[in-house]
Every structure is written in structure tokens, then in C-alpha cells.
C-alpha atoms as a PDB file:
ATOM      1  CA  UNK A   1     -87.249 198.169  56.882  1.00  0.00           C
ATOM      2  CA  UNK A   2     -87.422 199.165  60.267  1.00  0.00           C
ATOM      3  CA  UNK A   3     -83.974 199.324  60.842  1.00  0.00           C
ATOM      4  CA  UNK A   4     -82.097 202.873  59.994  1.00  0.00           C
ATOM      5  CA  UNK A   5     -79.409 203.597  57.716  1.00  0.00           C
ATOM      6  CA  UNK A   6     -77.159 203.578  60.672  1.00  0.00           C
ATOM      7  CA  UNK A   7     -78.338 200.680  62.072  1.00  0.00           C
ATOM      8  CA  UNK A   8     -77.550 198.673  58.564  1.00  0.00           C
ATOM      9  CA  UNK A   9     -74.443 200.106  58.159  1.00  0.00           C
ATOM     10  CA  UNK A  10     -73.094 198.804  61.560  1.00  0.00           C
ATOM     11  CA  UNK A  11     -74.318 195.198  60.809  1.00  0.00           C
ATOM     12  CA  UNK A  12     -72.935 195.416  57.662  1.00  0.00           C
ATOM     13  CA  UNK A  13     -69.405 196.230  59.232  1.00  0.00           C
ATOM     14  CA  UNK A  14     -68.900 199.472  57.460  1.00  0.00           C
ATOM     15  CA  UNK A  15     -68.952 201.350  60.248  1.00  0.00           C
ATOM     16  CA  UNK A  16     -68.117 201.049  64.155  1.00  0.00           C
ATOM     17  CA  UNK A  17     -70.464 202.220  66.873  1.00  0.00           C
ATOM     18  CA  UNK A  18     -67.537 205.196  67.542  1.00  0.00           C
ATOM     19  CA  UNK A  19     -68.137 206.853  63.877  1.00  0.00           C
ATOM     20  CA  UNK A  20     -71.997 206.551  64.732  1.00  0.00           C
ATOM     21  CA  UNK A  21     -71.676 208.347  68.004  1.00  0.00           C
ATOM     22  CA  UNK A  22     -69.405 211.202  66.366  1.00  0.00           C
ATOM     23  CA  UNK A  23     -71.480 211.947  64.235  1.00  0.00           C
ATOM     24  CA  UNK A  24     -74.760 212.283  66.142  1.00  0.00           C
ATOM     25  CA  UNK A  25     -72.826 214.430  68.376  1.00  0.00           C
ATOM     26  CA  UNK A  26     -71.915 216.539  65.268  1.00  0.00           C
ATOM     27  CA  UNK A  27     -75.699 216.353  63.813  1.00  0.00           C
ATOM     28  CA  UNK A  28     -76.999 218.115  67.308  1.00  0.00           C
ATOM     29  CA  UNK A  29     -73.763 220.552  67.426  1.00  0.00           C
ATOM     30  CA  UNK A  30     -75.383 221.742  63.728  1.00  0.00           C
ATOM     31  CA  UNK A  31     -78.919 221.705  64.895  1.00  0.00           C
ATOM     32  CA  UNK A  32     -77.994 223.591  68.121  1.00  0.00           C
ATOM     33  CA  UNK A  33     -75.825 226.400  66.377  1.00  0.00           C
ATOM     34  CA  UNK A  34     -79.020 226.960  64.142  1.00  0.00           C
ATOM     35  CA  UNK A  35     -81.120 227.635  66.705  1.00  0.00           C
ATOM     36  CA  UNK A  36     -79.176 229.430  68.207  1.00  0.00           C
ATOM     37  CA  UNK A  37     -77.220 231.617  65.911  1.00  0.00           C
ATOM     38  CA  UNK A  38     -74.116 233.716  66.936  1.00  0.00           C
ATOM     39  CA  UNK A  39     -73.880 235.923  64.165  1.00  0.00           C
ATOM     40  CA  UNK A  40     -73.318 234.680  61.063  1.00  0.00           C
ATOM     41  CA  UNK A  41     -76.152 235.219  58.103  1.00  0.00           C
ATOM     42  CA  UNK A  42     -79.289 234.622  60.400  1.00  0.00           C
ATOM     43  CA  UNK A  43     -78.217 237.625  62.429  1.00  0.00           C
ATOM     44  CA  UNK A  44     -77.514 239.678  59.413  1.00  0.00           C
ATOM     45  CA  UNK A  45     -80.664 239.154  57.461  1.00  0.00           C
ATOM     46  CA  UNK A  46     -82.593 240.160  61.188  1.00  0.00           C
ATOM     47  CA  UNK A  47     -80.236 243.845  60.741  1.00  0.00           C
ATOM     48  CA  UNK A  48     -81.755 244.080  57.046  1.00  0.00           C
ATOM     49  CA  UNK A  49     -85.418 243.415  58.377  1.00  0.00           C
ATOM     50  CA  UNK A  50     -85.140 245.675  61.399  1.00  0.00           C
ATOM     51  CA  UNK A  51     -87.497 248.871  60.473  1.00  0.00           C
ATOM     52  CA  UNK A  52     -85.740 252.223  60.096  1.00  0.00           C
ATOM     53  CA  UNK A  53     -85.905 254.314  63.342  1.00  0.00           C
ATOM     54  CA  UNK A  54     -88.634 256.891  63.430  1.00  0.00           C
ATOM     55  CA  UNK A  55     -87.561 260.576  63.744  1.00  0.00           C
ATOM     56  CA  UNK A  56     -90.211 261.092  66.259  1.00  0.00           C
ATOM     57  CA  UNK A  57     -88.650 257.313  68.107  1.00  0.00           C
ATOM     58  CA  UNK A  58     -84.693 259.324  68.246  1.00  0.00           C
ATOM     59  CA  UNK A  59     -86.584 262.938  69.362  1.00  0.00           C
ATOM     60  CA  UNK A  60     -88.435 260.873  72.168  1.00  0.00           C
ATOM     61  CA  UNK A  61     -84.945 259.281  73.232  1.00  0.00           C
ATOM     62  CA  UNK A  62     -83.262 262.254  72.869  1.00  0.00           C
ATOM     63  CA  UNK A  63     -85.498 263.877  74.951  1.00  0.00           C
ATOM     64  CA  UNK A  64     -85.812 261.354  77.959  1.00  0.00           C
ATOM     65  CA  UNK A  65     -81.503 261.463  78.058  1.00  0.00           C
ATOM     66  CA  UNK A  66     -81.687 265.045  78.526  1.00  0.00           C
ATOM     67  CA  UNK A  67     -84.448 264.290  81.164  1.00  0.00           C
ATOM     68  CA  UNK A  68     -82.014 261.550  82.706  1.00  0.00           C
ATOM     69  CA  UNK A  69     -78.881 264.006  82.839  1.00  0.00           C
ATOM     70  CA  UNK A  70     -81.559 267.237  84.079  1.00  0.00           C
ATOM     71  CA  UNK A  71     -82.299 264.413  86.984  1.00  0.00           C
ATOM     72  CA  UNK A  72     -78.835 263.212  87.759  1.00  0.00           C
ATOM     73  CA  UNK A  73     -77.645 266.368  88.229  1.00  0.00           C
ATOM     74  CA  UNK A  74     -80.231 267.158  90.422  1.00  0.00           C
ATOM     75  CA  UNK A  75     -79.474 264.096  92.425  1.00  0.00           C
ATOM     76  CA  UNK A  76     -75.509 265.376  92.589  1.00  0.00           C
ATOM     77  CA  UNK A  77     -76.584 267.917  93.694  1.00  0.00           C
ATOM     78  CA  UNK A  78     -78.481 266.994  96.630  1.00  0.00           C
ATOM     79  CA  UNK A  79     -75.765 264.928  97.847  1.00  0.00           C
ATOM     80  CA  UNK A  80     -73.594 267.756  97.581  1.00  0.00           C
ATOM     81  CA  UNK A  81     -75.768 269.577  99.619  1.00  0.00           C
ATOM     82  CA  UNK A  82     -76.366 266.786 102.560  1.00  0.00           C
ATOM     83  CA  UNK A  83     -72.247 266.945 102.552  1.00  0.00           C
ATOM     84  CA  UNK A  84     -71.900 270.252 102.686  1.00  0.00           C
ATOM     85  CA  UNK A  85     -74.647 270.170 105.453  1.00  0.00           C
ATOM     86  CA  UNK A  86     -72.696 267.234 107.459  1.00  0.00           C
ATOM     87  CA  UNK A  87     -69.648 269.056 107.334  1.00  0.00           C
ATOM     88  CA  UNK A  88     -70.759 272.718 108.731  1.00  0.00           C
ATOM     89  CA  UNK A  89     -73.003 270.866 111.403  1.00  0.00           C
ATOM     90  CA  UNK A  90     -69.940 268.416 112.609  1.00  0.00           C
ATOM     91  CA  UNK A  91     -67.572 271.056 112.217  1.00  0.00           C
ATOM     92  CA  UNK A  92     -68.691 274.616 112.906  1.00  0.00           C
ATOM     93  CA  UNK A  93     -67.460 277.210 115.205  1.00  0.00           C
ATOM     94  CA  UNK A  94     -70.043 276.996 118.730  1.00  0.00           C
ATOM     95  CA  UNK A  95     -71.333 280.707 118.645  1.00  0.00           C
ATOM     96  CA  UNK A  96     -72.972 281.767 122.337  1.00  0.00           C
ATOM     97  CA  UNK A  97     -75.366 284.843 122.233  1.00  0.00           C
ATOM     98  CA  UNK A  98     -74.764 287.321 124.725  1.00  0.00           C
ATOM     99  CA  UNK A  99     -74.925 291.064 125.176  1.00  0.00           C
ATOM    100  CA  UNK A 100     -71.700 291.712 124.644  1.00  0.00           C
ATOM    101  CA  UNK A 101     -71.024 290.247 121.234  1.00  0.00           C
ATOM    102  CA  UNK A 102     -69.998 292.292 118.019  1.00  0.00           C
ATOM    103  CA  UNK A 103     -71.326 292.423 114.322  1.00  0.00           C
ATOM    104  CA  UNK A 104     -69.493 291.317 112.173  1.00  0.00           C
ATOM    105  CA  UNK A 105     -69.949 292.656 108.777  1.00  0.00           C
ATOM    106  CA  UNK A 106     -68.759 291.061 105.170  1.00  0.00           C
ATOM    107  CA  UNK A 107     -69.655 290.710 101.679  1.00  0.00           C
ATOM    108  CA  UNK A 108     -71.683 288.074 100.212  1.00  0.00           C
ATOM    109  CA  UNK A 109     -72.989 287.944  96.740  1.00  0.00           C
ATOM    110  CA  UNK A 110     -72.980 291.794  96.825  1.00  0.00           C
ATOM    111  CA  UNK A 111     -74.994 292.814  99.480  1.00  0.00           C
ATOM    112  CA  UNK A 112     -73.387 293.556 103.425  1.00  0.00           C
ATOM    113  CA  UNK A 113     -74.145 290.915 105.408  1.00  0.00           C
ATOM    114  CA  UNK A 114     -73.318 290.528 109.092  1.00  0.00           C
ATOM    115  CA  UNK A 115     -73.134 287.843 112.044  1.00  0.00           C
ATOM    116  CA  UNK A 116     -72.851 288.705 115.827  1.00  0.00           C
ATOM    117  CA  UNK A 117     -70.183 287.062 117.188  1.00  0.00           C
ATOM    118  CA  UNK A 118     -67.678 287.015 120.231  1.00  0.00           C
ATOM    119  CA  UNK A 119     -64.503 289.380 120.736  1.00  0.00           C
ATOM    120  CA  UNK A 120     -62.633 286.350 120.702  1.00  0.00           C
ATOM    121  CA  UNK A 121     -64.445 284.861 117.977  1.00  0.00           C
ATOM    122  CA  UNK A 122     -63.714 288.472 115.878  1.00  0.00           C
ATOM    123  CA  UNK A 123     -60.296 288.278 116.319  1.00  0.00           C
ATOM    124  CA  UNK A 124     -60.531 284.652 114.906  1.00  0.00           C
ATOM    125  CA  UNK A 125     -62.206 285.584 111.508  1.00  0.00           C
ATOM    126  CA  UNK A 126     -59.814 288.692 110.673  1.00  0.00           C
ATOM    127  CA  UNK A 127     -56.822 286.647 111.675  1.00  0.00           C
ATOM    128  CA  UNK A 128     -58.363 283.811 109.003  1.00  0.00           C
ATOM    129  CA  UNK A 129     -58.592 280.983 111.513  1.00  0.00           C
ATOM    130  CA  UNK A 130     -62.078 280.997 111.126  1.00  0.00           C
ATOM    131  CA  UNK A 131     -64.085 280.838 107.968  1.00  0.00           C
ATOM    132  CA  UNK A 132     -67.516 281.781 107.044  1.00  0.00           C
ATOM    133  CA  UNK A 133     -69.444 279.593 105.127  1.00  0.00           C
ATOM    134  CA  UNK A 134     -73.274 279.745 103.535  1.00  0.00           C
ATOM    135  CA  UNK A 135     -75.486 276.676 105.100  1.00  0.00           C
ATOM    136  CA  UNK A 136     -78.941 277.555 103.452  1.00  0.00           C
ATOM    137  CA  UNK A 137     -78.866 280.886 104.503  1.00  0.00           C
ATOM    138  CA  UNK A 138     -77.066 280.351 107.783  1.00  0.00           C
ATOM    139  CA  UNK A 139     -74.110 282.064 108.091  1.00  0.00           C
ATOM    140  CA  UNK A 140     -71.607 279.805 110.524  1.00  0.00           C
ATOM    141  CA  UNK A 141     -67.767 279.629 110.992  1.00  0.00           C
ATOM    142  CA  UNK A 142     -65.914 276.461 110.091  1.00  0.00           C
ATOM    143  CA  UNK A 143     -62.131 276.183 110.219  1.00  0.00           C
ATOM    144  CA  UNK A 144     -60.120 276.537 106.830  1.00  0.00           C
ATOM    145  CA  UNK A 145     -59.472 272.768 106.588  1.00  0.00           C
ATOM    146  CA  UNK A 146     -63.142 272.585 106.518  1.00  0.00           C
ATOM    147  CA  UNK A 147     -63.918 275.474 104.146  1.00  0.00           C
ATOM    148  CA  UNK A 148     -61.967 274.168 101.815  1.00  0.00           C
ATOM    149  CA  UNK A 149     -63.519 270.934 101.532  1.00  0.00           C
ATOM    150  CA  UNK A 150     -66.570 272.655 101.082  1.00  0.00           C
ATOM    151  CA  UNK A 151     -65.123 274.702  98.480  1.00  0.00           C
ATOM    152  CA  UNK A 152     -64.683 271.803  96.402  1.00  0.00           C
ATOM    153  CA  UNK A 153     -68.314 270.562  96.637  1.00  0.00           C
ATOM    154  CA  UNK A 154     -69.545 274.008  96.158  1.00  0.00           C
ATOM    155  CA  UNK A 155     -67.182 276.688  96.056  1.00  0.00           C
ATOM    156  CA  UNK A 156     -70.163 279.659  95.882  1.00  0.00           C
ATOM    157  CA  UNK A 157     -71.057 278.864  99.812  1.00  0.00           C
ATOM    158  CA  UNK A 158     -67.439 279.664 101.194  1.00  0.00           C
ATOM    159  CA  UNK A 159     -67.252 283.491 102.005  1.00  0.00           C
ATOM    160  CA  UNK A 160     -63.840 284.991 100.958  1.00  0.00           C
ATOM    161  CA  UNK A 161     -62.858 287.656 102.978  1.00  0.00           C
ATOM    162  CA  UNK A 162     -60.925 290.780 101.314  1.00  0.00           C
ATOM    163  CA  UNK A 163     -57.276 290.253 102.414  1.00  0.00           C
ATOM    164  CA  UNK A 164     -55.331 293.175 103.069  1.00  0.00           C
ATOM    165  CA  UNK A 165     -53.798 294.950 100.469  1.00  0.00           C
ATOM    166  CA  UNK A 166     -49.949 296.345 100.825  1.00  0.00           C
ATOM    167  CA  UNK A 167     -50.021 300.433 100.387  1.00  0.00           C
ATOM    168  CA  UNK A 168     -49.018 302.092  97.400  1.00  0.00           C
ATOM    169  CA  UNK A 169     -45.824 303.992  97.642  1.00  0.00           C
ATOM    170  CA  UNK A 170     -47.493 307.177  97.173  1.00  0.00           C
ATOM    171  CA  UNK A 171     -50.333 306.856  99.342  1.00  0.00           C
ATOM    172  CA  UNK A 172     -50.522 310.029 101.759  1.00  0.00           C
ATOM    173  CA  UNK A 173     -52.746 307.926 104.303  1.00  0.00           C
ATOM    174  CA  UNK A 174     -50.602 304.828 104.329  1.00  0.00           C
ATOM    175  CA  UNK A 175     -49.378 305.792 107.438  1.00  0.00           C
ATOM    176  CA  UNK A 176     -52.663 305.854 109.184  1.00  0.00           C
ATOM    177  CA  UNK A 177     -54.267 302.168 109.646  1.00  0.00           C
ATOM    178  CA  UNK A 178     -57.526 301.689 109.442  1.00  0.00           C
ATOM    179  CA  UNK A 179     -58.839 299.533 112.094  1.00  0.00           C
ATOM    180  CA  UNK A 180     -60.562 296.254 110.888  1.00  0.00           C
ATOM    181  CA  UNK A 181     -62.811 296.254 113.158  1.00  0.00           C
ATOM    182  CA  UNK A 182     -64.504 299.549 112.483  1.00  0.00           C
ATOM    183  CA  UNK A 183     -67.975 299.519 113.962  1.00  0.00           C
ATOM    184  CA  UNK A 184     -71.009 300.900 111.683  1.00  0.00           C
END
């Protein structure tokens, strides 16, 4: 009696050793794929016996996303600001102090601001090969190439300049410039 069903069955010819060893290896495929389910009804009846999600569960998740996005974009926006800060400082326009430099005076979120700068330098910002851009509250020159990179990160820190308008056909001063360099 010690002898298994298999093990009778093979002495009694009915069977080769082949047959035997197919179908242990398909007895431990079955055993394996029930342990280990794929799908199939074991994963369904776990979907049934889940427990419903608790409205206070989808407020707290809903909650901690909008926390997540509120610190991404603070993130972005720090890295923004360290490339906005690596451009001006690798690219600006070297500004000496002396006696002899002139304000410059522009417009900036409505209020007249104005930088002391050069002759040369003047000339440079009114003929627009020289931009003025917002680092933190520094005012510094940049070229356009520059500015415009910046305005793409942050286009509230580049300082547009009016551009000169063309006179109106009836305007009795047209003929009279005024000079853009007009001192306050």
C-alpha cells in the first residue's frame, strides 16, 4: 500500500514515466497559478470585498494633490528664478559708477523708476541694444538675445521700453522732436 497510484500504474504498464512527468509538471503549473492569481475570479471577488471609499478618505486625497501641485509650482518656480538669476549675472551689461553718469528714467509696473548709467551706455538702451531687466529688485541691462530668454521664463521681469510712435498727420508739434533724453 505504500506505493502511489502513479507508482502502480507504471508497473502495471499503463503508463510511461513521460505521461507521469507531464503531468506533475501540469499539477504544480495549477497549484502555482492559484497562488498566484492573474485576474481571473480570485481577483474579482477581492474588487467586491474592497470597502467603499470614505468621503472624508477622497477629501483628504483631494486635498494633499492640491498640496502636491501648490508645491510643484513653487518648486518651478524657484528654478525659474535661479535661471533667470544665472542668466542676468553671466550676461549683464558691466555698469561703472562715476560722476559723470546719467539717470535713466522708465516705467516699471507703474511707478518711474530710474538707473544711472553711462553716456555710452544711454545711447545703448534708447537705441534698444540694451535691455533692462528686473533681478529681485535690481535693475541691470542684458542684451535682447538675453531678454528674451528671460521673457520666456518670466516675461513680467523684462522692462519694455515705449517705442516711438510715428506723428499724426495733423499734429502742429510734429515738427519739433522731443529729445529722448530729456533730463528731470
Amino acid at each position: 500500500m505504500g506505493n502511489s497510484l502513479q507508482d502502480q500504474l507504471l508497473q502495471a504498464g499503463l503508463v510511461d514515466k513521460d505521461q507521469i512527468d507531464k503531468a506533475n509538471k501540469d499539477k504544480r503549473r495549477q497549484q502555482k497559478q492559484q497562488r498566484t492569481p492573474k485576474g481571473g475570479k480570485r481577483a474579482a471577488a477581492k474588487a467586491k470585498s474592497r470597502p467603499k471609499p470614505d468621503p472624508q478618505q477622497a477629501e483628504k486625497a483631494a486635498r494633499d494633490r492640491e498640496l502636491n501641485e501648490q508645491r510643484e509650482e513653487v518648486r518651478r518656480q524657484r528654478a525659474v528664478n535661479a535661471e533667470v538669476r544665472q542668466l542676468v549675472s553671466g550676461n549683464r551689461h558691466p555698469r561703472s559708477e562715476s560722476e559723470d553718469d546719467v539717470p535713466f528714467h522708465f516705467d516699471n509696473k507703474g511707478k518711474v523708476k530710474r538707473i544711472f548709467v553711462s553716456a555710452d551706455t544711454h545711447k545703448l538702451i534708447t537705441s534698444g541694444k540694451l535691455v533692462i531687466v528686473n533681478d529681485n529688485g535690481v535693475f541691470e541691462l542684458v542684451p535682447p538675445a538675453i531678454a528674451e530668454k528671460i521673457r520666456q521664463r518670466n516675461p513680467s521681469l523684462v522692462i519694455d521700453l515705449p517705442e516711438e510712435q510715428a506723428p499724426v498727420a495733423d499734429d502742429p508739434y510734429a515738427q519739433y522732436q522731443v529729445p529722448d533724453d530729456l533730463m528731470w
